[in-house]
Protein backbone atom coordinates (compact mmCIF):
# COMPACT_ATOMS: atom_id res chain seq x y z
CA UNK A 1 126.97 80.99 109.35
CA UNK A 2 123.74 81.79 110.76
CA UNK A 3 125.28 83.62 113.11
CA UNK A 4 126.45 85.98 110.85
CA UNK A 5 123.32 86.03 109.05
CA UNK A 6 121.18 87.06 112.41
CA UNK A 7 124.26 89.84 112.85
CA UNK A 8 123.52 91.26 108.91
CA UNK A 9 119.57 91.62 110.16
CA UNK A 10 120.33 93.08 113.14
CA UNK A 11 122.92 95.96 111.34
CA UNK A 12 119.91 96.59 108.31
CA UNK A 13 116.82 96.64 111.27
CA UNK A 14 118.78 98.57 113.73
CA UNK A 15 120.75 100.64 110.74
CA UNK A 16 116.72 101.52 108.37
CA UNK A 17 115.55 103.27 111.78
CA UNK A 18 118.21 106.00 111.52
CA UNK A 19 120.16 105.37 107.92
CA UNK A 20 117.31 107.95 106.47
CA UNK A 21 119.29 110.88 108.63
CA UNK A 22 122.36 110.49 106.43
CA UNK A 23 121.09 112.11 103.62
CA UNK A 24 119.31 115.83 105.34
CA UNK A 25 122.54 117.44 105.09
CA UNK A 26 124.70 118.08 108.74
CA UNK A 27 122.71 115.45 110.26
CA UNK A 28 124.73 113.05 108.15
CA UNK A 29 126.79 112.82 111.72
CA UNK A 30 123.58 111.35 113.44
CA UNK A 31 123.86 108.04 112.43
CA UNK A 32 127.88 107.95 112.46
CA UNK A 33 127.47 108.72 115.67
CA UNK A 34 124.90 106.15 116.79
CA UNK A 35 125.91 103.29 115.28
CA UNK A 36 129.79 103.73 114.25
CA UNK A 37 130.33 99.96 113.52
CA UNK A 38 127.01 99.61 111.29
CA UNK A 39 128.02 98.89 107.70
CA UNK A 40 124.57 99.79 106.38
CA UNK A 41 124.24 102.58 108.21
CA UNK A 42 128.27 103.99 106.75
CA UNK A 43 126.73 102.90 102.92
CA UNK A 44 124.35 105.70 103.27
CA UNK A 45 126.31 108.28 105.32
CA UNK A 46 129.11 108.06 102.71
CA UNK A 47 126.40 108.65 99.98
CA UNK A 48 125.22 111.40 102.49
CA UNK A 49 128.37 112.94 102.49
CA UNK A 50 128.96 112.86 99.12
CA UNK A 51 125.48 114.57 98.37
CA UNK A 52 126.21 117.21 100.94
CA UNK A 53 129.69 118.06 98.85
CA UNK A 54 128.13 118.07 95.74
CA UNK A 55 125.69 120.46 97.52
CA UNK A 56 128.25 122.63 99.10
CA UNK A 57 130.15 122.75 95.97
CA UNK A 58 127.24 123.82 93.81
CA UNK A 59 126.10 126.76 96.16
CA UNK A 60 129.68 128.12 95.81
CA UNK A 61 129.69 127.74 91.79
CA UNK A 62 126.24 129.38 91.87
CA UNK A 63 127.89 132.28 93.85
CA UNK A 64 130.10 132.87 91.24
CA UNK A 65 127.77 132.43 88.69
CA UNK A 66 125.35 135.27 89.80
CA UNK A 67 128.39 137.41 89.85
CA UNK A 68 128.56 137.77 86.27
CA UNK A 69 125.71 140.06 84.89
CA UNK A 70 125.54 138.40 81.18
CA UNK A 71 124.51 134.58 82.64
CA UNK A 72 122.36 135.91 85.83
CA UNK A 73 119.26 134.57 84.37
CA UNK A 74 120.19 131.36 82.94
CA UNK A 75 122.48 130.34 86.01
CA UNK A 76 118.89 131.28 87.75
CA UNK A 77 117.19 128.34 85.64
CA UNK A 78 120.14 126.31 85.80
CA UNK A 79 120.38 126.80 89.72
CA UNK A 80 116.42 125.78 89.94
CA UNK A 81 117.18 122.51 88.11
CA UNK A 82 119.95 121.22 89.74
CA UNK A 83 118.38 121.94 93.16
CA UNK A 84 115.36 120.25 91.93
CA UNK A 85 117.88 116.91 91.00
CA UNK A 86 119.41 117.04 94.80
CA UNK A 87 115.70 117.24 95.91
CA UNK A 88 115.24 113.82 93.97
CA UNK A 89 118.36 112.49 95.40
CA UNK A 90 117.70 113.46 98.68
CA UNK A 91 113.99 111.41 98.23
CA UNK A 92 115.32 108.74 96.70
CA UNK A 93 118.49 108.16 99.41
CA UNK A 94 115.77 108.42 102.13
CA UNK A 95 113.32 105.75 100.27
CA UNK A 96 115.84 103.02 99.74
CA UNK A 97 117.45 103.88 103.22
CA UNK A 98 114.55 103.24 104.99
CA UNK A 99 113.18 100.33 102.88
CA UNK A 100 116.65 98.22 103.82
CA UNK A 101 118.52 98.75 100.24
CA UNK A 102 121.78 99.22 99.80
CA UNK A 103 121.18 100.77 96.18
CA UNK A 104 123.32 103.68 94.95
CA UNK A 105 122.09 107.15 93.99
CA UNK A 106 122.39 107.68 90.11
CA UNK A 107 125.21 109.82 89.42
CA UNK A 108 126.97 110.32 92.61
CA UNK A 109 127.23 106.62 93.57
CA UNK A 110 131.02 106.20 92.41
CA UNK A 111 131.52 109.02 93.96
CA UNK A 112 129.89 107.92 97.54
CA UNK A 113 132.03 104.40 97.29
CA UNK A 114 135.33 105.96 96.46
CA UNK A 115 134.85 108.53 99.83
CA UNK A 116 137.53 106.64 102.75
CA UNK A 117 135.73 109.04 105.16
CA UNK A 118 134.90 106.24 106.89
């Protein structure tokens, strides 16, 4: 038992000094790579990864979005707010990351746990 105990410090100590990487979007691989078997450290690159989707996905809507000459300027606003929410996200990822908490980000954290990435 307190073997196991010593082995779930060890993962959040050795898992807080690089778990922050997961959510500055491609160096989400960082800490897969360093520390594969680290079960803090895959909590927050799956929440990474989902971020960075979210991300990619939104550029590409945005895209489309300034295509189209009658919404231009309130897809402008719109774009300005929701990168202003991933900003937060990104802050708030990094803060619990590096304090040792396994919380979830508001409104992508279903979305993080359901990922089988890894």
């Amino acid at each position: 038992m307190e073997e196991k105990i010593n082995d779930q410090k060890d993962d959040l100590s050795q898992g807080k000094q690089i778990a922050w990487l997961s959510y500055l979007w491609i160096l989400v691989i960082v800490p897969l790579l360093v520390a594969p078997q680290n079960e803090y450290v895959k909590f927050h690159v799956r929440q990474g990864i989902a971020l960075l989707i979210l991300e990619i996905g939104w550029a590409l809507l945005d895209i489309f979005l300034q295509i189209i000459p009658i919404i231009r300027y309130l897809a402008g606003i719109l774009n300005f707010l929701i990168w202003i929410a991933f900003l937060i996200l990104i802050v708030m990822g990094i803060i619990y990351s590096v304090q040792g908490e396994k919380k979830a980000l508001p409104i992508i954290g279903e979305f993080a746990a359901s990922l089988k990435i890894i």
